[in-house]
N, C-alpha and C. Protein backbone atom coordinates (compact mmCIF):
# COMPACT_ATOMS: atom_id res chain seq x y z
N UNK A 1 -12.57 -4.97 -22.49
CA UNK A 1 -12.50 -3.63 -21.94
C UNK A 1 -12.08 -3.70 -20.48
N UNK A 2 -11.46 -2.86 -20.39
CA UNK A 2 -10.88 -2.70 -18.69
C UNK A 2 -11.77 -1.55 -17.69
N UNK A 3 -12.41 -2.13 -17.09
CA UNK A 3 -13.07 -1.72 -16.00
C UNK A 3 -12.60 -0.52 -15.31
N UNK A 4 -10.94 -0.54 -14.93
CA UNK A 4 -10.77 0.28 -13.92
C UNK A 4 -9.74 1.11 -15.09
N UNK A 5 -9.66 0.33 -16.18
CA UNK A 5 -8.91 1.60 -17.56
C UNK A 5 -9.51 2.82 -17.87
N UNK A 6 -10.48 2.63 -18.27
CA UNK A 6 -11.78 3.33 -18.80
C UNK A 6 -12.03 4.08 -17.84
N UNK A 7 -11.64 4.33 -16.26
CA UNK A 7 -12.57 5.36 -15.61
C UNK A 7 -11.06 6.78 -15.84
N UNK A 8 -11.45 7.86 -15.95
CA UNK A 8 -10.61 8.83 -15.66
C UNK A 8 -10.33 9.49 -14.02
N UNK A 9 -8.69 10.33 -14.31
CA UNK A 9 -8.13 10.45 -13.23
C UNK A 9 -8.24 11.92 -12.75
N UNK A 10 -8.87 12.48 -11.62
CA UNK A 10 -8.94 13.66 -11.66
C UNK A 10 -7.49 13.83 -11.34
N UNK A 11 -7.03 14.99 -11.50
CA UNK A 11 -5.71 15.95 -10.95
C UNK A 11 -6.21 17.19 -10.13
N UNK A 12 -5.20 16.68 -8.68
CA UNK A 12 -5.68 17.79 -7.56
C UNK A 12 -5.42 19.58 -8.47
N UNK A 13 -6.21 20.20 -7.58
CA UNK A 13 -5.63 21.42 -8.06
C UNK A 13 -4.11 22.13 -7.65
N UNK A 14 -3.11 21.82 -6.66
CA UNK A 14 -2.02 21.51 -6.12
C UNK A 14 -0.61 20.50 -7.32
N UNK A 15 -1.17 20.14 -8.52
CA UNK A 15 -0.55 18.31 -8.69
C UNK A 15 -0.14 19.24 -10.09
N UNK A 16 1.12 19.10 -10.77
CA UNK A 16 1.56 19.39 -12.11
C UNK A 16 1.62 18.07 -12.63
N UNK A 17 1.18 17.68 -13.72
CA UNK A 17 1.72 16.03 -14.40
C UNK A 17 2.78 16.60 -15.57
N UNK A 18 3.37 16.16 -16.10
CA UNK A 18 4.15 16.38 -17.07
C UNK A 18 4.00 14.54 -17.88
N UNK A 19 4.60 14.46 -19.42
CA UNK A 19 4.30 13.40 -20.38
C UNK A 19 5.14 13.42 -21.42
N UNK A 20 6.36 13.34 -21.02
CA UNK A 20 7.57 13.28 -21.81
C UNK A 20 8.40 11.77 -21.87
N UNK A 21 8.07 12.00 -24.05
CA UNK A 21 9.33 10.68 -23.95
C UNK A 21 8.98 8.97 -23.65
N UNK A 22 7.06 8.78 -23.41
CA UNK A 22 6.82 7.77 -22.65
C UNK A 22 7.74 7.59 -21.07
N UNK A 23 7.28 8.56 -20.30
CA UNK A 23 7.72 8.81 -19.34
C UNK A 23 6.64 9.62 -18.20
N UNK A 24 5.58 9.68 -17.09
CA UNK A 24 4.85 10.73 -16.85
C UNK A 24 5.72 11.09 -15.63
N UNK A 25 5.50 12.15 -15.25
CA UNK A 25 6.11 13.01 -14.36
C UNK A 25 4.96 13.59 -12.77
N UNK A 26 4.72 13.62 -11.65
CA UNK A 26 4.04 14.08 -11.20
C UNK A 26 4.42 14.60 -10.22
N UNK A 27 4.64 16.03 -10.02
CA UNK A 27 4.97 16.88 -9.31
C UNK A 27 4.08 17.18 -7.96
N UNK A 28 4.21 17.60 -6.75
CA UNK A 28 2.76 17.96 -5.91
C UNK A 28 3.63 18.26 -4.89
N UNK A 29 2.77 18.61 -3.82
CA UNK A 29 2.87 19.02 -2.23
C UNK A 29 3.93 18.42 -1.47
N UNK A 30 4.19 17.08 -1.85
CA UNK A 30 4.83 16.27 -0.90
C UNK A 30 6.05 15.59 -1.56
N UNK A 31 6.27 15.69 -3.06
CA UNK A 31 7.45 15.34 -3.22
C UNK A 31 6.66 15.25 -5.06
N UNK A 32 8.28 14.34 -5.75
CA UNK A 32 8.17 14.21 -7.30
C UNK A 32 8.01 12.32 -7.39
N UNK A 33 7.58 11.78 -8.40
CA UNK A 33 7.44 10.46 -8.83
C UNK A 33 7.48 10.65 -10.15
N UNK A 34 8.05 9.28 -10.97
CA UNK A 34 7.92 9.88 -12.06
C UNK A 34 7.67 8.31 -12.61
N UNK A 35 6.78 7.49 -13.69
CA UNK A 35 6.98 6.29 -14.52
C UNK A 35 6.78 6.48 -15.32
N UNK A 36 7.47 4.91 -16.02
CA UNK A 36 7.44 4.82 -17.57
C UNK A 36 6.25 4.33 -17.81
N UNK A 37 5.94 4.74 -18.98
CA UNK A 37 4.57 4.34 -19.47
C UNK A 37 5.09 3.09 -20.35
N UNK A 38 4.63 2.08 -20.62
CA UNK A 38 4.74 1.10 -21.69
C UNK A 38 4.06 1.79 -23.31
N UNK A 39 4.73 1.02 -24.47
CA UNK A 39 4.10 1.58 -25.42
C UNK A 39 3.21 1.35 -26.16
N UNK A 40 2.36 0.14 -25.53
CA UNK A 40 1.01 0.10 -25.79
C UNK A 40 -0.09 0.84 -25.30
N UNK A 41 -0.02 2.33 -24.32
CA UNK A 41 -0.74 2.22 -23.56
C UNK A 41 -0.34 4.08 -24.10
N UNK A 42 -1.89 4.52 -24.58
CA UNK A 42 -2.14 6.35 -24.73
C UNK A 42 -2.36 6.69 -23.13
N UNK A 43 -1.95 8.21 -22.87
CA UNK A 43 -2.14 8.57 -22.18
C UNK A 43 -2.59 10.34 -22.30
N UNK A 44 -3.87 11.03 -22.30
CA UNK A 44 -4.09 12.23 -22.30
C UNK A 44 -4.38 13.00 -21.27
N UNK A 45 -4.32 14.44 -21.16
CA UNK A 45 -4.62 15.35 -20.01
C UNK A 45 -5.04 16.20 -21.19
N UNK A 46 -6.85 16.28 -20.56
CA UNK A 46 -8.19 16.69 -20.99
C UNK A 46 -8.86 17.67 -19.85
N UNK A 47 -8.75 18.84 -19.56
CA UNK A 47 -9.45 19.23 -18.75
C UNK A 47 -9.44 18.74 -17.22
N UNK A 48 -7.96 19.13 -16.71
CA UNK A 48 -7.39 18.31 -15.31
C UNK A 48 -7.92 16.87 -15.24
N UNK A 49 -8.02 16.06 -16.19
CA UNK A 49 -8.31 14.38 -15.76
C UNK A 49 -7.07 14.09 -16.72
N UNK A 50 -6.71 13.07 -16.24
CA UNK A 50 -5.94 12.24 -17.17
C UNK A 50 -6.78 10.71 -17.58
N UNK A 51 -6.94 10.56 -18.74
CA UNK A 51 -6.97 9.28 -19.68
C UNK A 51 -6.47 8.70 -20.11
N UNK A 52 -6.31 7.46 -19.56
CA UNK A 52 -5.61 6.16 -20.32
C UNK A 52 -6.71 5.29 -21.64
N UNK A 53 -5.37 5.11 -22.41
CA UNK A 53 -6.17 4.63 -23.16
C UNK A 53 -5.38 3.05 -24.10
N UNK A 54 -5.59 2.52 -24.57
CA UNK A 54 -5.07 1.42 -25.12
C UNK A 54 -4.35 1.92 -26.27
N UNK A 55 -3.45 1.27 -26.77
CA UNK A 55 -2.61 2.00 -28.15
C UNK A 55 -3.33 0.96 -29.23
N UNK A 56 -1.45 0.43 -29.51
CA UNK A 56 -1.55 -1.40 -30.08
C UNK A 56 -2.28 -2.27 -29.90
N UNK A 57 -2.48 -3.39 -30.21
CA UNK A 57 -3.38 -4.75 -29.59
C UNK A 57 -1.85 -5.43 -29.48
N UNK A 58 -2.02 -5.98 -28.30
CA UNK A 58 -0.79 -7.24 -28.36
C UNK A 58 -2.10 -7.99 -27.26
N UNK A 59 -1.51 -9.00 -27.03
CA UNK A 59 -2.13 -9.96 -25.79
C UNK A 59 -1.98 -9.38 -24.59
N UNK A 60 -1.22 -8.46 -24.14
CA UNK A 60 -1.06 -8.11 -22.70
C UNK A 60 -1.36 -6.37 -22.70
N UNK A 61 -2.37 -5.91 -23.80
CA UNK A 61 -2.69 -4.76 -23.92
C UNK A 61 -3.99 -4.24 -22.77
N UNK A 62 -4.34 -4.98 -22.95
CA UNK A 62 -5.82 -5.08 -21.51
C UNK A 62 -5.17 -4.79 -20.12
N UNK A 63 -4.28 -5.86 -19.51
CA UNK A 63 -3.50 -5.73 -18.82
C UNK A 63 -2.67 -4.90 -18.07
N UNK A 64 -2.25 -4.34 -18.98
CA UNK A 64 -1.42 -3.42 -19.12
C UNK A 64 -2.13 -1.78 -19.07
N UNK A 65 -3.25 -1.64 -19.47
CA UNK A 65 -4.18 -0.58 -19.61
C UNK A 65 -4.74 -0.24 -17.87
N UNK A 66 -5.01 -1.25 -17.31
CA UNK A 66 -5.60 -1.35 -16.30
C UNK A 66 -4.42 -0.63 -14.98
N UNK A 67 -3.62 -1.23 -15.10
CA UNK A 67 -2.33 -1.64 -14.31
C UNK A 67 -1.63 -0.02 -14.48
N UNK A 68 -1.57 0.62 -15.89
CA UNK A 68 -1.04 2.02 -15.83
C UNK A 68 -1.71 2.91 -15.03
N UNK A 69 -3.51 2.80 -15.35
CA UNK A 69 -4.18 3.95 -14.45
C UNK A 69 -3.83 3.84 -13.41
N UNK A 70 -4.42 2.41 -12.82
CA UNK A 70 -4.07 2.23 -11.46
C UNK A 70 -2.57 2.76 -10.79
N UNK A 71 -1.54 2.88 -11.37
CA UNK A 71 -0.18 3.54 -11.13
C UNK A 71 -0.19 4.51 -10.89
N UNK A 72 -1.21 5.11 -12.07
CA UNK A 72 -0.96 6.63 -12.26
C UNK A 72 -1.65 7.70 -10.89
N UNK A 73 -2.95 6.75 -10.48
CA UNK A 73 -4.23 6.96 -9.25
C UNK A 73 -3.03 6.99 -8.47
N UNK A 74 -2.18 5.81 -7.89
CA UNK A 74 -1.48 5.61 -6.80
C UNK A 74 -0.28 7.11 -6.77
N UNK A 75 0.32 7.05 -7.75
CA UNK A 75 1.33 8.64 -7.81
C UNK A 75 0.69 9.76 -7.26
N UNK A 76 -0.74 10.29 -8.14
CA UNK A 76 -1.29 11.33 -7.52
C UNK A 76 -1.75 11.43 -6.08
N UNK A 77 -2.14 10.20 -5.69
CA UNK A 77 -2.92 10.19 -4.29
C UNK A 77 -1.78 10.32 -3.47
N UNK A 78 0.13 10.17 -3.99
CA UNK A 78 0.75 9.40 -3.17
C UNK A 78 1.87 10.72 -2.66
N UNK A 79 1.29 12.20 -3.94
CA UNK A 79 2.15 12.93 -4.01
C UNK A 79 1.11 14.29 -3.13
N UNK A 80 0.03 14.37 -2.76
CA UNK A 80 -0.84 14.71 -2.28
C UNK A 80 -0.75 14.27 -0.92
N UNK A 81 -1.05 13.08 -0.27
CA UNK A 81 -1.30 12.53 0.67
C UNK A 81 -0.61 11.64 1.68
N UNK A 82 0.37 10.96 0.56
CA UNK A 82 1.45 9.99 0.68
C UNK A 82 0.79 9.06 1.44
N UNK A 83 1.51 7.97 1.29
CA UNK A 83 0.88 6.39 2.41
C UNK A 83 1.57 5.84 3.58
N UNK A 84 1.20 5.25 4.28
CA UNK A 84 1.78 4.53 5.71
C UNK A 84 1.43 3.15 5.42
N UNK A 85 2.76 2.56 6.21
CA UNK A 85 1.87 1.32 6.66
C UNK A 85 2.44 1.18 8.28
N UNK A 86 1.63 0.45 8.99
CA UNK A 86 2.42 0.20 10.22
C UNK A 86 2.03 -1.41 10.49
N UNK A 87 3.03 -1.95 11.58
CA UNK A 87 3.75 -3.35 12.15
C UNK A 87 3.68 -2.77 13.33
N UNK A 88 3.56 -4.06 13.36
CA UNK A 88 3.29 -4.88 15.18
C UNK A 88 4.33 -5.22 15.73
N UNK A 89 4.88 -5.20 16.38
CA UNK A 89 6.06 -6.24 16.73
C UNK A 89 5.05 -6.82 18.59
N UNK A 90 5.08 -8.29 18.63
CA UNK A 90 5.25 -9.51 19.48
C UNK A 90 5.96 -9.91 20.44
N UNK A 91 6.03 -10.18 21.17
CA UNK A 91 6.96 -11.06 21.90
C UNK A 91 8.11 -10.40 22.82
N UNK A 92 8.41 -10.99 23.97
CA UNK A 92 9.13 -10.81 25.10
C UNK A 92 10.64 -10.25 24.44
N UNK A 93 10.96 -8.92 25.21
CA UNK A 93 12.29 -8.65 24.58
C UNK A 93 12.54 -8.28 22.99
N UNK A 94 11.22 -8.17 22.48
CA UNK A 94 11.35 -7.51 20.92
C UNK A 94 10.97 -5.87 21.04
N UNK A 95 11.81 -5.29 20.21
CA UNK A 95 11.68 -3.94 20.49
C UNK A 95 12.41 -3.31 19.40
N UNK A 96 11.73 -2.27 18.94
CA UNK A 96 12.50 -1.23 17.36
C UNK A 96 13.08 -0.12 17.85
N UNK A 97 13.88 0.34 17.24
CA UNK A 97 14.50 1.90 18.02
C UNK A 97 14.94 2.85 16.28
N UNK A 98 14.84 3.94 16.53
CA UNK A 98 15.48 4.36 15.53
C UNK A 98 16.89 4.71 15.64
N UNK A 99 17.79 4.96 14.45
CA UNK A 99 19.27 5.50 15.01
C UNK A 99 19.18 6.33 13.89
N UNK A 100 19.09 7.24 14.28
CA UNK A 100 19.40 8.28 12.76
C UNK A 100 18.27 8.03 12.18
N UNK A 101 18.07 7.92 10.76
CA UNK A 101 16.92 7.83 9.73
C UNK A 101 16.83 6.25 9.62
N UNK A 102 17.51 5.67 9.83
CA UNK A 102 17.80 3.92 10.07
C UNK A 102 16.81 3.31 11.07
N UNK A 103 16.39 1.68 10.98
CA UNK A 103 15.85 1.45 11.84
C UNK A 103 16.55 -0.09 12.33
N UNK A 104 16.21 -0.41 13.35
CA UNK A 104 17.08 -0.91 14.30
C UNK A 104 16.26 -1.87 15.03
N UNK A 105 16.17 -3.50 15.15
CA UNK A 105 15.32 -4.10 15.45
C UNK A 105 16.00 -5.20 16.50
N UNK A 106 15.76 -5.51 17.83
CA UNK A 106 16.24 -6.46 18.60
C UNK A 106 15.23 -7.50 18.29
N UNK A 107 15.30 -8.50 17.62
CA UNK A 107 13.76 -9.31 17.87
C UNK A 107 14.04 -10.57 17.74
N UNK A 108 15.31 -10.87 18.54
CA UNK A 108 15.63 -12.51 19.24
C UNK A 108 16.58 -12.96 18.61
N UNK A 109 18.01 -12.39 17.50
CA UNK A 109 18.24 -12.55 17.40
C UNK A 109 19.71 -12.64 18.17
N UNK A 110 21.30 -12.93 17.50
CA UNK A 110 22.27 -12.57 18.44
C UNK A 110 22.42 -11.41 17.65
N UNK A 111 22.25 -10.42 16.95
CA UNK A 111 22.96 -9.22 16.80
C UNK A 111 21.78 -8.54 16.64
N UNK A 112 21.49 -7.41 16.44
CA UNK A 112 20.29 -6.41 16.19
C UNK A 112 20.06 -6.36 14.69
N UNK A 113 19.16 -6.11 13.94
CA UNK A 113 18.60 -6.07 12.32
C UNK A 113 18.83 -4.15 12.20
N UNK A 114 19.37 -3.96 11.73
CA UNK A 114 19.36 -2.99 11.07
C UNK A 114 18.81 -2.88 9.67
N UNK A 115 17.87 -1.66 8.91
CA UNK A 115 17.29 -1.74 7.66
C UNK A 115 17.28 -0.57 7.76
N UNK A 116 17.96 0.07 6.45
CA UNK A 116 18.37 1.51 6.02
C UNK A 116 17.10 1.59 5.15
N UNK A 117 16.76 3.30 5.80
CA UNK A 117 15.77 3.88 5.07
C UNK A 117 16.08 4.14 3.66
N UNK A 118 15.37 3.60 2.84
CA UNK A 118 15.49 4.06 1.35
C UNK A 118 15.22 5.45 1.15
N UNK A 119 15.50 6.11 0.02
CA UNK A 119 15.20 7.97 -0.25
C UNK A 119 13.78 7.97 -0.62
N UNK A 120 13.35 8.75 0.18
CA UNK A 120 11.85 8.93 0.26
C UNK A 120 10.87 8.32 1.22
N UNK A 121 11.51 7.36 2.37
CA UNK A 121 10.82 6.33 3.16
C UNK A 121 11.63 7.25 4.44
N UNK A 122 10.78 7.22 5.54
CA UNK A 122 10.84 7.50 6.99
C UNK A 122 9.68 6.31 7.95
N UNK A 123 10.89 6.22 8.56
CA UNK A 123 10.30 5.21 10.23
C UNK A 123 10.11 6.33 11.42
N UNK A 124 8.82 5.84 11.91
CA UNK A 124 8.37 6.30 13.38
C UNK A 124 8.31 5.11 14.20
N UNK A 125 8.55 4.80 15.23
CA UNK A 125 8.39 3.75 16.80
C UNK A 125 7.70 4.84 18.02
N UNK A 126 6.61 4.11 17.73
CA UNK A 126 6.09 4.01 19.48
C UNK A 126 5.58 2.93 19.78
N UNK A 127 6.69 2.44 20.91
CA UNK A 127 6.31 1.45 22.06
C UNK A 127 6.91 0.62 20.88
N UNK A 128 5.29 -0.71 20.80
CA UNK A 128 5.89 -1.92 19.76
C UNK A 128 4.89 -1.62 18.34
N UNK A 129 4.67 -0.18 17.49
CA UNK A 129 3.61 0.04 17.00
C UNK A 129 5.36 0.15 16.07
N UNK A 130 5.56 0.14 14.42
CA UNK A 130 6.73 0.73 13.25
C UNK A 130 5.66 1.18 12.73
N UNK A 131 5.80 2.72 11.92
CA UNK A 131 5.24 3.23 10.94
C UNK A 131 5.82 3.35 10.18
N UNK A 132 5.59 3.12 8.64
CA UNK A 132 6.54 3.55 7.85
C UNK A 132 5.71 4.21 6.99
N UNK A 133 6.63 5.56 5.98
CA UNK A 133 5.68 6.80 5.83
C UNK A 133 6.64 7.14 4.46
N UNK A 134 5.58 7.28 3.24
CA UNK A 134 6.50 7.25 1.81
C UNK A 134 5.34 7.92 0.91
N UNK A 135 5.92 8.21 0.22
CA UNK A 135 4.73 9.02 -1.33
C UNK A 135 4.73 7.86 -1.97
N UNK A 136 6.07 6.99 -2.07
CA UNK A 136 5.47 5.72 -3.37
C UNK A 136 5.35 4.54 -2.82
N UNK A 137 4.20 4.08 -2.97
CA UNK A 137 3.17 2.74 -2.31
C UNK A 137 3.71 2.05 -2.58
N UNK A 138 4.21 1.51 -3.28
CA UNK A 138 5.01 0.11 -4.14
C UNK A 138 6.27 0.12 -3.10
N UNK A 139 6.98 1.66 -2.52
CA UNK A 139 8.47 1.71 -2.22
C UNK A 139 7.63 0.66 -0.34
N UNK A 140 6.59 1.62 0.17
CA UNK A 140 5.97 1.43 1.11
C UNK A 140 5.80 -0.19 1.58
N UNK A 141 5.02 -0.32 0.87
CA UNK A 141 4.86 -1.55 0.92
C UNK A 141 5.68 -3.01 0.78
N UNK A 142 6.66 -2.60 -0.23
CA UNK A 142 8.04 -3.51 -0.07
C UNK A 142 8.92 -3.22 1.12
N UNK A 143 8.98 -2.25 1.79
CA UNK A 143 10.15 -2.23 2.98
C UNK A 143 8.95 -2.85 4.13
N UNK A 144 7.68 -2.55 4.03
CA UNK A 144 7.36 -3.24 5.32
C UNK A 144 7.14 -4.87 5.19
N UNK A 145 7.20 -5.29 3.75
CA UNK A 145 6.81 -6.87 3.74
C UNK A 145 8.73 -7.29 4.31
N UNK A 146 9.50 -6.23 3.73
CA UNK A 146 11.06 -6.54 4.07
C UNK A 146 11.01 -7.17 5.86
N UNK A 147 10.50 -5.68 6.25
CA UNK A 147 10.51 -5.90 7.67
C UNK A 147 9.85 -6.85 8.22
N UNK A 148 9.15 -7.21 8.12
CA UNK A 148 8.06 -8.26 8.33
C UNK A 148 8.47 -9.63 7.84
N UNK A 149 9.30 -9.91 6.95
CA UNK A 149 9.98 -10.71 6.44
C UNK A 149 11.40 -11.33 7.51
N UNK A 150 11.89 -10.25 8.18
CA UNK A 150 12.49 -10.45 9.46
C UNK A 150 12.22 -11.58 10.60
N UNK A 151 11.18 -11.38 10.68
CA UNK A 151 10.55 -12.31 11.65
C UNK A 151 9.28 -12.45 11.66
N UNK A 152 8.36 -13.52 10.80
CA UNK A 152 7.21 -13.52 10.50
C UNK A 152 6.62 -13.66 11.81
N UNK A 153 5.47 -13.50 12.22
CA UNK A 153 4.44 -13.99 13.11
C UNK A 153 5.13 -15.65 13.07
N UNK A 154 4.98 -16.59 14.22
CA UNK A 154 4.93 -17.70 13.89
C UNK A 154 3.51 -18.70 15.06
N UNK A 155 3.40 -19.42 14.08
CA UNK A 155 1.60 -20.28 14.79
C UNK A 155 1.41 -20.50 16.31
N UNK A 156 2.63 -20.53 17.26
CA UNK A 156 2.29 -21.50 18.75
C UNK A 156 2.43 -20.26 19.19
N UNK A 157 3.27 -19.07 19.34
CA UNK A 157 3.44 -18.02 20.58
C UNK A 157 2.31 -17.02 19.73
N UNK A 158 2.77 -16.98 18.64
CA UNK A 158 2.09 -15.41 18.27
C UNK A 158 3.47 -14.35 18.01
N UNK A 159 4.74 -14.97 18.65
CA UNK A 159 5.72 -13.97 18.78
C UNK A 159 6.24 -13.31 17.12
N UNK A 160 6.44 -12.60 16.97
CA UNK A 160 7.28 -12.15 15.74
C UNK A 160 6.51 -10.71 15.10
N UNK A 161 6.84 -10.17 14.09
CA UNK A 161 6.45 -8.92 12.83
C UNK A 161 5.34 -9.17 12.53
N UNK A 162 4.68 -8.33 12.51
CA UNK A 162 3.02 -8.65 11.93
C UNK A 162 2.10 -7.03 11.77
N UNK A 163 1.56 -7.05 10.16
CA UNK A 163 0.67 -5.73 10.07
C UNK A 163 -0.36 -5.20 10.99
N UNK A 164 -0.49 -4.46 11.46
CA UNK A 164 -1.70 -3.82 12.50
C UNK A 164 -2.75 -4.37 11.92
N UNK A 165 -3.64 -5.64 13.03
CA UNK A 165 -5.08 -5.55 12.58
C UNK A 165 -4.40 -7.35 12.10
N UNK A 166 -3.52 -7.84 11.72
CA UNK A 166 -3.22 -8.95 10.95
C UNK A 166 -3.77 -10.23 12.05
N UNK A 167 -4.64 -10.97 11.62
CA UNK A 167 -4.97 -12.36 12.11
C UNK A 167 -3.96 -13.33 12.07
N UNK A 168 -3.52 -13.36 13.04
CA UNK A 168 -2.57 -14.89 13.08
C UNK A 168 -3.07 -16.25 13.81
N UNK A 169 -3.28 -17.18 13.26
CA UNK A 169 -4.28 -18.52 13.57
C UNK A 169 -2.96 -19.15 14.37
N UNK A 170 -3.51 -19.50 15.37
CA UNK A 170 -2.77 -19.96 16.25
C UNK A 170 -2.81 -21.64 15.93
N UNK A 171 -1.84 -22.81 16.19
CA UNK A 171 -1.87 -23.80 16.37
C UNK A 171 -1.84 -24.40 17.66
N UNK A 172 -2.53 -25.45 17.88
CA UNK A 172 -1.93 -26.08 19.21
C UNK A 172 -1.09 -27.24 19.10
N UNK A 173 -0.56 -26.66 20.53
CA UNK A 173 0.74 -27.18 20.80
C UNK A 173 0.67 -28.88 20.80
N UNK A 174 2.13 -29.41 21.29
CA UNK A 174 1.85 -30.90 21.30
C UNK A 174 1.29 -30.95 23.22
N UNK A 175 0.48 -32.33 23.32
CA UNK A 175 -0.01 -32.91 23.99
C UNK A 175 0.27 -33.93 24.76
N UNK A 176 0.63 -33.83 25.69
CA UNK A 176 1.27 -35.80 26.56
C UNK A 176 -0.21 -36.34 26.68
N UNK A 177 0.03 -37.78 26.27
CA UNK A 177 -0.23 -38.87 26.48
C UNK A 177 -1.05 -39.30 28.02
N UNK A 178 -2.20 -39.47 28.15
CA UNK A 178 -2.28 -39.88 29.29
C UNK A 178 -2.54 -41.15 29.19
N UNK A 179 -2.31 -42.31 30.28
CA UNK A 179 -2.56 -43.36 30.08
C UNK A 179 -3.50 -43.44 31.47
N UNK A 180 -4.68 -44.82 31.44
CA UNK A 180 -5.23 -45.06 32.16
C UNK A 180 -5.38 -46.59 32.77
């Protein structure tokens, strides 16, 4: 049994779902999302909750049960509320700018990083703080590991991309030799 299958999903009073085709649809405040459902996996709307439920048995039916609600939680919360993430940027002479809906990164290289906003994703900069601001968490979260992927944190300065709040373990450096 799946733990987080089994619990049901409320629906805001604001949120239309639609369930066409193995396909759900979720309409709301802040924009549309829509996934495929796999076809092992029931899905009902009972009295504004939605229920997942297991279909078939295959081996990856458990799995798979768990993994839809959880999707389905993330859409509603995402079409309601939508998510952020924000980055750090490090180091002497690193700095983000926006140009248009685009974002625009000097951070030691010889040319500047440019990374085009995907449809549905918006960048904010203040100072050395990137926000990035989306209804779908999955879209969210892949453009900032992108960005961040740019220029990781690295161990001796600290300099580089890094999530707000992110621990970076510093190494020490090398050492001369003293002789006596």
């Amino acid at each position: 049994m799946s733990r987080i299958g089994k619990k049901p999903i409320e629906i805001p009073h604001n949120v239309e779902v639609k369930i066409e085709d193995g396909k759900v649809t979720v309409l709301g405040p802040k924009g549309e999302l829509s996934q495929e459902i796999r076809p092992e996996i029931n899905i009902e709307i009972k009295k504004d909750k939605i229920y997942v439920s297991p279909g078939m048995e295959t081996k990856q039916t458990k799995a798979f049960w768990g993994l839809t609600r959880a999707l389905l939680a993330n859409m509603l919360n995402g079409v309601v509320s939508g998510y952020e993430k924000k980055l750090e940027i490090k180091g002497i002479g690193y700095k983000a700018s926006l140009e248009g809906e685009n974002l625009v990164l000097t951070i030691g290289f010889t040319h500047p990083v440019k990374i085009e906003a995907p449809k549905g994703i918006k960048f904010k900069v203040e100072k050395n703080i990137i926000t990035i601001f989306g209804i779908n968490k999955q879209l969210v979260g892949l453009i900032a590991a992108k960005i961040r992927k740019t220029r990781p944190p690295e161990p001796y300065k600290g300099k580089g991309i890094r999530y707000v709040g992110e621990k970076v373990r510093k190494k020490v450096g090398k050492k001369a030799i003293t002789t006596t």
